[in-house]
Every structure is written in C-alpha cells, then in structure tokens.
PDB file of N, CA and C in Angstrom:
ATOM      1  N   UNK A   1       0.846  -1.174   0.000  1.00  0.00           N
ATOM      2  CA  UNK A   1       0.000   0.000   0.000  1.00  0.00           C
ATOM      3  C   UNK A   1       0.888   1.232   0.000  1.00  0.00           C
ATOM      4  N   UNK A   2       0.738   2.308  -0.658  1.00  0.00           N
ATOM      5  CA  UNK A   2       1.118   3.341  -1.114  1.00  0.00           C
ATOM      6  C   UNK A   2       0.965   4.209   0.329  1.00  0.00           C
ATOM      7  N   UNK A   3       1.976   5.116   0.808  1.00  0.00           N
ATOM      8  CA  UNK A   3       1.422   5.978   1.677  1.00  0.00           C
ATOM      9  C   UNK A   3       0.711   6.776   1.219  1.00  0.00           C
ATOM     10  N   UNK A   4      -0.708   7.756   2.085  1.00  0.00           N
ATOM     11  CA  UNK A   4      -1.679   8.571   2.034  1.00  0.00           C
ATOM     12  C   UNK A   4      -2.433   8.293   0.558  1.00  0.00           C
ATOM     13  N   UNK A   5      -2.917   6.857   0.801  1.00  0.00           N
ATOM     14  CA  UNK A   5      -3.547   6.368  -0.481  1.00  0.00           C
ATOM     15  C   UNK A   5      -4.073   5.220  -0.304  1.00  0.00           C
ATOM     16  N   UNK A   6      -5.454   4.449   0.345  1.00  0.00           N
ATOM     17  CA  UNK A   6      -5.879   3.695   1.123  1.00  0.00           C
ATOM     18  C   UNK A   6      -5.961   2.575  -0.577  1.00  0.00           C
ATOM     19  N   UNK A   7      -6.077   1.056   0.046  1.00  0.00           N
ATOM     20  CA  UNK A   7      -6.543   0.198  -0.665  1.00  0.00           C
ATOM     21  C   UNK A   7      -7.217  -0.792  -0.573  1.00  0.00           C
ATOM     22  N   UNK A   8      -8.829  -0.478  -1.219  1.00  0.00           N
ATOM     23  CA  UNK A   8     -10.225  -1.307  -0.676  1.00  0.00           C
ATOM     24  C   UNK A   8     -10.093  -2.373  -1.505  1.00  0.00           C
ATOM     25  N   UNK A   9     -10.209  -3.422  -1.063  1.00  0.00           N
ATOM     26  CA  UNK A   9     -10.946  -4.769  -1.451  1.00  0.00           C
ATOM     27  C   UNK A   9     -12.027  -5.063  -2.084  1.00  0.00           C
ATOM     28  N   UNK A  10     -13.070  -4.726  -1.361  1.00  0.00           N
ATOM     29  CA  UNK A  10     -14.443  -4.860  -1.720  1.00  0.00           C
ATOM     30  C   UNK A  10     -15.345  -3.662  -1.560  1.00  0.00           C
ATOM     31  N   UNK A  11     -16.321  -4.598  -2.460  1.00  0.00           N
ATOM     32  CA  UNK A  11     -17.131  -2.850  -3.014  1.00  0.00           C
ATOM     33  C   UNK A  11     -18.949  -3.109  -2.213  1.00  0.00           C
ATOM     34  N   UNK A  12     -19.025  -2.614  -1.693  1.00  0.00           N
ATOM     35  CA  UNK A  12     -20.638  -2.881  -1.393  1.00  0.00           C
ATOM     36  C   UNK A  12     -21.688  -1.354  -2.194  1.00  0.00           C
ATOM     37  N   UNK A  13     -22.779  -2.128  -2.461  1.00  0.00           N
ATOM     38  CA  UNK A  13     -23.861  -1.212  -2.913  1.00  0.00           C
ATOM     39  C   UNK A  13     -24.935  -1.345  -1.655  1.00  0.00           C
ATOM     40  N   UNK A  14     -25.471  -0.372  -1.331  1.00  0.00           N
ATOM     41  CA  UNK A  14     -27.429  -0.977  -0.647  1.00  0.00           C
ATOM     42  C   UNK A  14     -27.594   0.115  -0.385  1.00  0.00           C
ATOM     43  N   UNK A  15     -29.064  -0.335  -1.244  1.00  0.00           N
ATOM     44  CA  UNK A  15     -29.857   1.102  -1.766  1.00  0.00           C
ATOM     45  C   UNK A  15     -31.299   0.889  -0.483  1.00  0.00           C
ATOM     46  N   UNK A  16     -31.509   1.505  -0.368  1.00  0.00           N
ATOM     47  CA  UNK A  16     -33.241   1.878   0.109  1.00  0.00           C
ATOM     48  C   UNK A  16     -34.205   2.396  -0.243  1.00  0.00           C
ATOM     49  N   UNK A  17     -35.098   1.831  -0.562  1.00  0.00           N
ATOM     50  CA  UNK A  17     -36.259   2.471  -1.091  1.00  0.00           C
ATOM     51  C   UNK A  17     -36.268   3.655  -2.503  1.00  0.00           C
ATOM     52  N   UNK A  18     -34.994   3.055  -3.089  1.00  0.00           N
ATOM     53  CA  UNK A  18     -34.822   4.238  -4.139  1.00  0.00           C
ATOM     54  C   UNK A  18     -34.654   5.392  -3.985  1.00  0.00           C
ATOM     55  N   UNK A  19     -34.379   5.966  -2.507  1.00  0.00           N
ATOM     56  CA  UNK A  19     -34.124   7.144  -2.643  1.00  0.00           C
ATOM     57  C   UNK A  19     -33.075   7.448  -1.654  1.00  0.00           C
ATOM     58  N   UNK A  20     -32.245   6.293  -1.140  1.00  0.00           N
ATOM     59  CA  UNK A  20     -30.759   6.460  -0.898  1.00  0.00           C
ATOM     60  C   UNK A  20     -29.982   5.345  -1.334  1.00  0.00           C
ATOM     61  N   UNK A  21     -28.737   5.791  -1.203  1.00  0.00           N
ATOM     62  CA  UNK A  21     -27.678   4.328  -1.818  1.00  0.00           C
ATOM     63  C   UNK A  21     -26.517   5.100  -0.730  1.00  0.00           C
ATOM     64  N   UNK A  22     -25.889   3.637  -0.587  1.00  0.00           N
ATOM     65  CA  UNK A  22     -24.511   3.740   0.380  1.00  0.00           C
ATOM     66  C   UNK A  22     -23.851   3.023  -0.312  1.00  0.00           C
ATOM     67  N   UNK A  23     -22.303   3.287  -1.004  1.00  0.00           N
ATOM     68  CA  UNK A  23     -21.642   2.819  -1.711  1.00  0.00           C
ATOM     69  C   UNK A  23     -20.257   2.868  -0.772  1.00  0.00           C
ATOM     70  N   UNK A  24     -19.452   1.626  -0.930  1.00  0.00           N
ATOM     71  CA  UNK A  24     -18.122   1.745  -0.360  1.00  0.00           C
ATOM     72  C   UNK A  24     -17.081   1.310  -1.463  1.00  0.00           C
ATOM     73  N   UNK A  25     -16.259   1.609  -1.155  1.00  0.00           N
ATOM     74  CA  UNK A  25     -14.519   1.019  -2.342  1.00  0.00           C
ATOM     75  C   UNK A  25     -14.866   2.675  -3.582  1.00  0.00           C
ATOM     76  N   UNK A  26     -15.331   3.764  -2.991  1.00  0.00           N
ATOM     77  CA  UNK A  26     -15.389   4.725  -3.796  1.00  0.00           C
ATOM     78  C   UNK A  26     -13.690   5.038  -3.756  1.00  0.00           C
ATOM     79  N   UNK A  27     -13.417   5.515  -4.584  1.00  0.00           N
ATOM     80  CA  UNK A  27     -11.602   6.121  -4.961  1.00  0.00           C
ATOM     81  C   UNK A  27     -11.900   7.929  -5.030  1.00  0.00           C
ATOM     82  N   UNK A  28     -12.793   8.019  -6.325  1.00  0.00           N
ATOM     83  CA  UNK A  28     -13.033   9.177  -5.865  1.00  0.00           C
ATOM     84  C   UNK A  28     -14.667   9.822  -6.746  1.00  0.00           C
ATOM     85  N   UNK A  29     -14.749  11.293  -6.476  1.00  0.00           N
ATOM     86  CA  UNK A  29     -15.827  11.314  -6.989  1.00  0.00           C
ATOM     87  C   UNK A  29     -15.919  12.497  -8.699  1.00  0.00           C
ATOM     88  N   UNK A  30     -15.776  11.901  -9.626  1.00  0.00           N
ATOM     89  CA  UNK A  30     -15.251  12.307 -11.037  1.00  0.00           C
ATOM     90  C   UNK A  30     -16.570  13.807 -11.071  1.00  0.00           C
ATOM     91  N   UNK A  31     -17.396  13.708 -11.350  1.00  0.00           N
ATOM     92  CA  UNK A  31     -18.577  14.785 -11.566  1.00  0.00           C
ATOM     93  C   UNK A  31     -19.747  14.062 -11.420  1.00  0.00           C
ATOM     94  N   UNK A  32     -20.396  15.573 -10.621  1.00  0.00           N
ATOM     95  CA  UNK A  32     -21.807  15.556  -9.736  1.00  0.00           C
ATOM     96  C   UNK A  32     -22.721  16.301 -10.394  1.00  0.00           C
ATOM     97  N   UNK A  33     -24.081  16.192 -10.491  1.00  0.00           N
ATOM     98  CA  UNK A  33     -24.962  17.006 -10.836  1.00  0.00           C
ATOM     99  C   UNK A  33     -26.334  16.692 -10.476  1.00  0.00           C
ATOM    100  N   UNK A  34     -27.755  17.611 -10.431  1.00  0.00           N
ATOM    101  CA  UNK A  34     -28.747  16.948  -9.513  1.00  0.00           C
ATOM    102  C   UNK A  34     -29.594  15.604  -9.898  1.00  0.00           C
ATOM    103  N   UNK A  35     -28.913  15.447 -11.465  1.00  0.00           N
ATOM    104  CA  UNK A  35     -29.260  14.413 -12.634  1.00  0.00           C
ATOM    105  C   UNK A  35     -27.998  12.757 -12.533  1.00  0.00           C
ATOM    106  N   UNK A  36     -27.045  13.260 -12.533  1.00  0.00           N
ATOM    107  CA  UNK A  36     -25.931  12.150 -12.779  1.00  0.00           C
ATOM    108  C   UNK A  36     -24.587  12.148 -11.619  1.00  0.00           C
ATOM    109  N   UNK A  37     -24.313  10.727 -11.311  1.00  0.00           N
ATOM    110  CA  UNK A  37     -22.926  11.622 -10.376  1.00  0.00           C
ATOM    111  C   UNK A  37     -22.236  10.401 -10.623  1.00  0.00           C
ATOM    112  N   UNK A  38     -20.685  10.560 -11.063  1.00  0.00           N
ATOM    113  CA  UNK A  38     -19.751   9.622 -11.890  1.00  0.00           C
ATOM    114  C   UNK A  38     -18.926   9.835 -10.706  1.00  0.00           C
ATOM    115  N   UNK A  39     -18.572   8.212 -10.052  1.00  0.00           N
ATOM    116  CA  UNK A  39     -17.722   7.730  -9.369  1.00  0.00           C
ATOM    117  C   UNK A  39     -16.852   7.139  -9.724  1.00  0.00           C
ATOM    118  N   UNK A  40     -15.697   7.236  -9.369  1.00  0.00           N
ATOM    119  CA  UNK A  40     -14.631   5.917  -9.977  1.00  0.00           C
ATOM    120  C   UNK A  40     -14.249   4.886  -8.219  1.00  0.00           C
ATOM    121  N   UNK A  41     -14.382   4.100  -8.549  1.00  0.00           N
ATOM    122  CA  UNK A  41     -14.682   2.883  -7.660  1.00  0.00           C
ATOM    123  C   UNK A  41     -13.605   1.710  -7.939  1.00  0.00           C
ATOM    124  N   UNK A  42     -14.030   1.165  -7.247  1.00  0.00           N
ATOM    125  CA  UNK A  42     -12.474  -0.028  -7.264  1.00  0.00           C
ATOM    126  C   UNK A  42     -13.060  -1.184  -8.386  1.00  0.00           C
ATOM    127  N   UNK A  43     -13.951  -1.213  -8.424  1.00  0.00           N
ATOM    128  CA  UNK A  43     -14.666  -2.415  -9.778  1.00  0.00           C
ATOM    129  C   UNK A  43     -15.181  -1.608 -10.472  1.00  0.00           C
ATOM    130  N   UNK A  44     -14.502  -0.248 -10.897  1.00  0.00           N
ATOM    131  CA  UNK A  44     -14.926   0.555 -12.108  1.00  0.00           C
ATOM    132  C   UNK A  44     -15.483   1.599 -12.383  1.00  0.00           C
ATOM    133  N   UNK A  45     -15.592   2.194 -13.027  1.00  0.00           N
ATOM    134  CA  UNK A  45     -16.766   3.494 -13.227  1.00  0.00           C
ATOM    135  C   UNK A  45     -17.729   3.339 -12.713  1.00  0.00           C
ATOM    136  N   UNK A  46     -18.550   4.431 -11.927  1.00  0.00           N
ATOM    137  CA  UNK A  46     -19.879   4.013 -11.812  1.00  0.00           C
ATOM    138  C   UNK A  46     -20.176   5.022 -12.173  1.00  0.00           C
ATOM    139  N   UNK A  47     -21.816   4.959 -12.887  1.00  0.00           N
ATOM    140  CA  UNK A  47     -22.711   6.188 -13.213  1.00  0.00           C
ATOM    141  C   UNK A  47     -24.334   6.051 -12.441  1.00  0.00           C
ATOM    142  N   UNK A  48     -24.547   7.285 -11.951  1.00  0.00           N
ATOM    143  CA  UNK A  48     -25.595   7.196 -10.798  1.00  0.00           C
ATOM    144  C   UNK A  48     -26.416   8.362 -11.459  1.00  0.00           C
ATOM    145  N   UNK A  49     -27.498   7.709 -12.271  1.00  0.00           N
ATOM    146  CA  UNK A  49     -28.987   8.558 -12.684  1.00  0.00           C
ATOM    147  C   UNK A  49     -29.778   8.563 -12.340  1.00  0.00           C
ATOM    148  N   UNK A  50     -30.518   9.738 -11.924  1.00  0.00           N
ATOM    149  CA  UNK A  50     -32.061  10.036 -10.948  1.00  0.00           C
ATOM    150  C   UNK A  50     -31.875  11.531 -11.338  1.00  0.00           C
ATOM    151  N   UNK A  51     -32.772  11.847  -9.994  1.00  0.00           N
ATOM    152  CA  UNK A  51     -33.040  13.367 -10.058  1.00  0.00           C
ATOM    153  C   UNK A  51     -33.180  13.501  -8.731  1.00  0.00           C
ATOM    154  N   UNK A  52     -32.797  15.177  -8.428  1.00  0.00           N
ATOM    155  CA  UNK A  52     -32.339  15.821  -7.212  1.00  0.00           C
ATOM    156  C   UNK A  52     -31.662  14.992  -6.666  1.00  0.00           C
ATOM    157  N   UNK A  53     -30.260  14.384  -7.504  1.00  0.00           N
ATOM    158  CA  UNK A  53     -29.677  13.564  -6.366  1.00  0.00           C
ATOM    159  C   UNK A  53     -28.533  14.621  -5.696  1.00  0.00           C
ATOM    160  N   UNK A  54     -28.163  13.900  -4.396  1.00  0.00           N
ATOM    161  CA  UNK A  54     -27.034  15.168  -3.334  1.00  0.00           C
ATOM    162  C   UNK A  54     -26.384  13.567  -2.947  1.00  0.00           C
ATOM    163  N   UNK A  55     -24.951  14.302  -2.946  1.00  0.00           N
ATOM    164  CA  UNK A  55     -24.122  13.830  -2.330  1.00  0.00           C
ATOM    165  C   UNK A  55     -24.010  14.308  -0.840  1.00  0.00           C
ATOM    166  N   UNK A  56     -24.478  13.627  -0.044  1.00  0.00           N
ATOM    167  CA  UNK A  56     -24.548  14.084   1.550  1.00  0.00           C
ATOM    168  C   UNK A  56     -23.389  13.591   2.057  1.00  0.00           C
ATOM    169  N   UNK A  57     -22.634  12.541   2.102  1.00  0.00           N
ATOM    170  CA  UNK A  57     -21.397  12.151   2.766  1.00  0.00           C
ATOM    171  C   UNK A  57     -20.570  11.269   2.078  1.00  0.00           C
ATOM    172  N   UNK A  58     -19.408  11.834   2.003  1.00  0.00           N
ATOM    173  CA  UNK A  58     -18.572  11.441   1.450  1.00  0.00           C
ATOM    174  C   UNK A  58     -17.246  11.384   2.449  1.00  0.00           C
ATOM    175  N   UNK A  59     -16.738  10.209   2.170  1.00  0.00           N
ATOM    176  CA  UNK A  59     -15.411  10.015   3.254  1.00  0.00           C
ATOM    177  C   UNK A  59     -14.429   9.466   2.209  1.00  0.00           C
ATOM    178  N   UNK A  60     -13.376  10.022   1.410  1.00  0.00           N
ATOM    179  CA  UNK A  60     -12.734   9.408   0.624  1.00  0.00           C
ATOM    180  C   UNK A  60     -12.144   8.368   2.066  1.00  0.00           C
ATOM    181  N   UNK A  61     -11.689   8.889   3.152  1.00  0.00           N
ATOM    182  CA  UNK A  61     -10.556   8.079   3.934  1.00  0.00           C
ATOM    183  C   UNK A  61     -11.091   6.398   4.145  1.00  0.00           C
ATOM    184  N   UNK A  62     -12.670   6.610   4.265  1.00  0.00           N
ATOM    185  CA  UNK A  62     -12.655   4.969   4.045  1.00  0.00           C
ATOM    186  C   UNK A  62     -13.020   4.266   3.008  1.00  0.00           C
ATOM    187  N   UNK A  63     -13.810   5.100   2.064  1.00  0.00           N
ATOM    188  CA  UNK A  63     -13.916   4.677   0.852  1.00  0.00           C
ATOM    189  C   UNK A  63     -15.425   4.773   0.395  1.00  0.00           C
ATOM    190  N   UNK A  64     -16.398   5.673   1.273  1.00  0.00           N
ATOM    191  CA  UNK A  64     -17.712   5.560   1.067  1.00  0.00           C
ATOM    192  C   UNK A  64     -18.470   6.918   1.124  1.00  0.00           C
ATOM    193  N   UNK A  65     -19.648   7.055   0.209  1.00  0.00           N
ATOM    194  CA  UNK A  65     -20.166   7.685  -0.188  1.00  0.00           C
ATOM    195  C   UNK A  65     -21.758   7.444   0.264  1.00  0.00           C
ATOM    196  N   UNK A  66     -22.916   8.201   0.678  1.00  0.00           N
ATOM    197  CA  UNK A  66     -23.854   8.134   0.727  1.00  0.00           C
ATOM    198  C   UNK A  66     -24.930   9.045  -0.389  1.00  0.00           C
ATOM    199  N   UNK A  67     -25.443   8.520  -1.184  1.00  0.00           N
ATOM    200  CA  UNK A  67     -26.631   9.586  -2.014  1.00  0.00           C
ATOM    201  C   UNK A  67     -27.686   9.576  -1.309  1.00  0.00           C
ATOM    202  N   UNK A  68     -28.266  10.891  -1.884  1.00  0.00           N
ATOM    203  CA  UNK A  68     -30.157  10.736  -1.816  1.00  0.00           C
ATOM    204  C   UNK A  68     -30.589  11.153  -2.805  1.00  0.00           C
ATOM    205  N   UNK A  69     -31.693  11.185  -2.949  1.00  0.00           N
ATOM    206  CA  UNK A  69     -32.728  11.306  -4.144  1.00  0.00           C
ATOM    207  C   UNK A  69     -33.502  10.515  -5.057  1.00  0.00           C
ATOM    208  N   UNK A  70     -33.811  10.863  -6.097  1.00  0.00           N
ATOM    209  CA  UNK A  70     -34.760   9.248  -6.903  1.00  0.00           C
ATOM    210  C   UNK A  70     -33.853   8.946  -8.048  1.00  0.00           C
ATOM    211  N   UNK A  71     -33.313   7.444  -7.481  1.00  0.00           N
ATOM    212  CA  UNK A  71     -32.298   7.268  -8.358  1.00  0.00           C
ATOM    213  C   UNK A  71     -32.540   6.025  -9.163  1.00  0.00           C
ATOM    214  N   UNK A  72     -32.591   6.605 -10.340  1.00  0.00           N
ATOM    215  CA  UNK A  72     -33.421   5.429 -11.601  1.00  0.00           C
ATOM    216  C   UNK A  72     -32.468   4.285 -12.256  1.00  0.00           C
ATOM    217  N   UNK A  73     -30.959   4.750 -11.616  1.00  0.00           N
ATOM    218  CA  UNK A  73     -30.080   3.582 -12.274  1.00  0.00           C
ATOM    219  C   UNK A  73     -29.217   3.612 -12.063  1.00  0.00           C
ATOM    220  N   UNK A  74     -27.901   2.626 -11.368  1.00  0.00           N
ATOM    221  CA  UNK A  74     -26.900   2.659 -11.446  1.00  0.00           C
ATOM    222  C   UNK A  74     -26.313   1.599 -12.741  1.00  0.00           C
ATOM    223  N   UNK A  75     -25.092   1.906 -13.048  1.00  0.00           N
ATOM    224  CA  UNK A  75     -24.536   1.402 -14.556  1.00  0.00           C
ATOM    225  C   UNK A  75     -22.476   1.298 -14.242  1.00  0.00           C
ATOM    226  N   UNK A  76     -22.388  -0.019 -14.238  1.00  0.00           N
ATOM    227  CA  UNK A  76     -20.844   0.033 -14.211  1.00  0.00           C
ATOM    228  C   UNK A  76     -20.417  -0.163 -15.508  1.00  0.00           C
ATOM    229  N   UNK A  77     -19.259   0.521 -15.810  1.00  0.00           N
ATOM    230  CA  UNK A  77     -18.171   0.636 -17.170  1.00  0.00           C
ATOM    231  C   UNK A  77     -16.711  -0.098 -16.573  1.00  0.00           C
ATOM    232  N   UNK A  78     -16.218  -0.293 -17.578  1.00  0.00           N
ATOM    233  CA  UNK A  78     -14.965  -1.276 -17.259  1.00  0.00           C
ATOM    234  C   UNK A  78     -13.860  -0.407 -16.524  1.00  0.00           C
ATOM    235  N   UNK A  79     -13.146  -0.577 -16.049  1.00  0.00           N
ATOM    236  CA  UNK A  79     -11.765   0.273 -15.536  1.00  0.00           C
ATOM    237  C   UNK A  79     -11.220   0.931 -16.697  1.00  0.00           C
ATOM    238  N   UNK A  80     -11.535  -0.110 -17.108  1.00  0.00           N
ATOM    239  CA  UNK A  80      -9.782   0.245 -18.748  1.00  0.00           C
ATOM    240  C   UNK A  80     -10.118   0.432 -19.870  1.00  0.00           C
ATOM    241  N   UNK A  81     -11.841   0.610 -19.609  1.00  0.00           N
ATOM    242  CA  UNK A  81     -12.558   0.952 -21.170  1.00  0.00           C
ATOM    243  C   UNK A  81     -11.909   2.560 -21.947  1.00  0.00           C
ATOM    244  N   UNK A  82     -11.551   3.611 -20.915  1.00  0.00           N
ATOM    245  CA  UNK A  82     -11.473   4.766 -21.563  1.00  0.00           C
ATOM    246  C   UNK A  82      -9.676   4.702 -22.338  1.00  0.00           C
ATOM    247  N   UNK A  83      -9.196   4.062 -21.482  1.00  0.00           N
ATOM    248  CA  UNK A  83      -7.400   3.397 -22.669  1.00  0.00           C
ATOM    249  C   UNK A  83      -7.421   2.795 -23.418  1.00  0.00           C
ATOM    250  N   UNK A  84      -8.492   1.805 -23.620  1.00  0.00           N
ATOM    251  CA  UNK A  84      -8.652   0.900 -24.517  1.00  0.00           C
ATOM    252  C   UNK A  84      -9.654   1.290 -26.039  1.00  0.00           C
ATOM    253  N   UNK A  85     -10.381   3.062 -25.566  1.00  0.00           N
ATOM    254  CA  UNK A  85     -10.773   3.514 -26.373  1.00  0.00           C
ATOM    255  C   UNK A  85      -9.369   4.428 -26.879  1.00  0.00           C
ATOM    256  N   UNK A  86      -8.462   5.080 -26.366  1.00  0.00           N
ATOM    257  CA  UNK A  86      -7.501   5.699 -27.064  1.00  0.00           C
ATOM    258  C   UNK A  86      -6.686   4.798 -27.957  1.00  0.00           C
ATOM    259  N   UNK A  87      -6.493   3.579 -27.403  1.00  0.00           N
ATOM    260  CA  UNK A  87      -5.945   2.262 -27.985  1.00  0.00           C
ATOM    261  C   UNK A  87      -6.161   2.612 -29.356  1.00  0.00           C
ATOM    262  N   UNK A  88      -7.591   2.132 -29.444  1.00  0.00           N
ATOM    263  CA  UNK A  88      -8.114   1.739 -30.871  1.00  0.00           C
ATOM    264  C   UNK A  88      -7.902   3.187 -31.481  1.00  0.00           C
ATOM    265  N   UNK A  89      -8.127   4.357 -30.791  1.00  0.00           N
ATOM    266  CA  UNK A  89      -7.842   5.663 -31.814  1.00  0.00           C
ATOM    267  C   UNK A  89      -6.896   5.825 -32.653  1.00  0.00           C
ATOM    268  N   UNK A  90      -5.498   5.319 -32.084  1.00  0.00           N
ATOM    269  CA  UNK A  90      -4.401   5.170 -32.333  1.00  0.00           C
ATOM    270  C   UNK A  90      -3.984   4.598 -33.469  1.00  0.00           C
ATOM    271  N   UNK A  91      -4.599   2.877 -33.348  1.00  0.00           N
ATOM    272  CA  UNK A  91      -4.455   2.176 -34.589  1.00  0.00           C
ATOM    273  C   UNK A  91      -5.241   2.498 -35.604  1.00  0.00           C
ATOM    274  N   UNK A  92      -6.132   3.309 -35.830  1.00  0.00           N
ATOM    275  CA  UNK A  92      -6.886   3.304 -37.297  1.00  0.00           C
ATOM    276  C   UNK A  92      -6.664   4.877 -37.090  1.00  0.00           C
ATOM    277  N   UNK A  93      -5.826   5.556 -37.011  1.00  0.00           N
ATOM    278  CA  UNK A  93      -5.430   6.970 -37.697  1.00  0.00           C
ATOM    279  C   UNK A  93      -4.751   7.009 -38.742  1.00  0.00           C
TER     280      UNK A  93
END
C-alpha cells in the first residue's frame, strides 16, 4: 500500500427504497450534478442517474459515499474501457 492512499478490497452497494444508496470502495468522486454523479470505484466506473440527487457524505478516507434522491439507475463501465478507447484511436489513424 502506497502511503496517504488507502486500498479497498471490496465494493458494497445498498440502496433503500430508491431514494438512498450507500456505496463503499469509492476512490473518488469524477462529476456531480442533480441528474448524474460519476464515481470511480475499485470495480470501475460508476454512473448514478435520478433526479435531485445530493451527495450528503462522502469520506474518501474509508472509501464511502452516501446519495439521496430518486435514483433510476446505477450502470458500471470497465476500468480500462477509456485506454482501450484511445488504444483503438491510435491504430486506425
């Protein structure tokens, strides 16, 4: 482990009633808005869609995040999808 740079294992989701989620193994939090809020997480991108959502607590030090609001979907993307899109840019220029 890296000093002043924690390293999570595991990732938990649990949502309630659709209108909170507690997420842990967050790394950090990429962009927020009252529509979408892009996490990068230890098993990947996450994208979090609803409306009036708020980020109420956030603790990078242990790795967790709490939302609220009405949240219509969470959606994971690969780690290595956004290199693996420059990848391919590369070869067909």
């Amino acid at each position: 482990m890296t000093e002043g740079k924690m390293t999570f294992k595991n990732q938990n989701v649990l949502m309630e009633d659709r209108n909170r989620v507690t997420i842990t193994g967050v790394e950090n939090v990429d962009s927020f808005n009252e529509n979408i809020i892009i996490l990068k997480t230890i098993k990947g991108r996450m994208t979090i869609e609803g409306q009036e959502l708020n980020v109420g607590n956030l603790n990078l030090d242990n790795g967790s995040v709490k939302i609220s609001g009405v949240i219509n979907g969470i959606v994971y993307s690969d780690k290595d999808s956004s290199q693996r899109g420059r990848i391919i840019e590369k070869i067909f220029r």
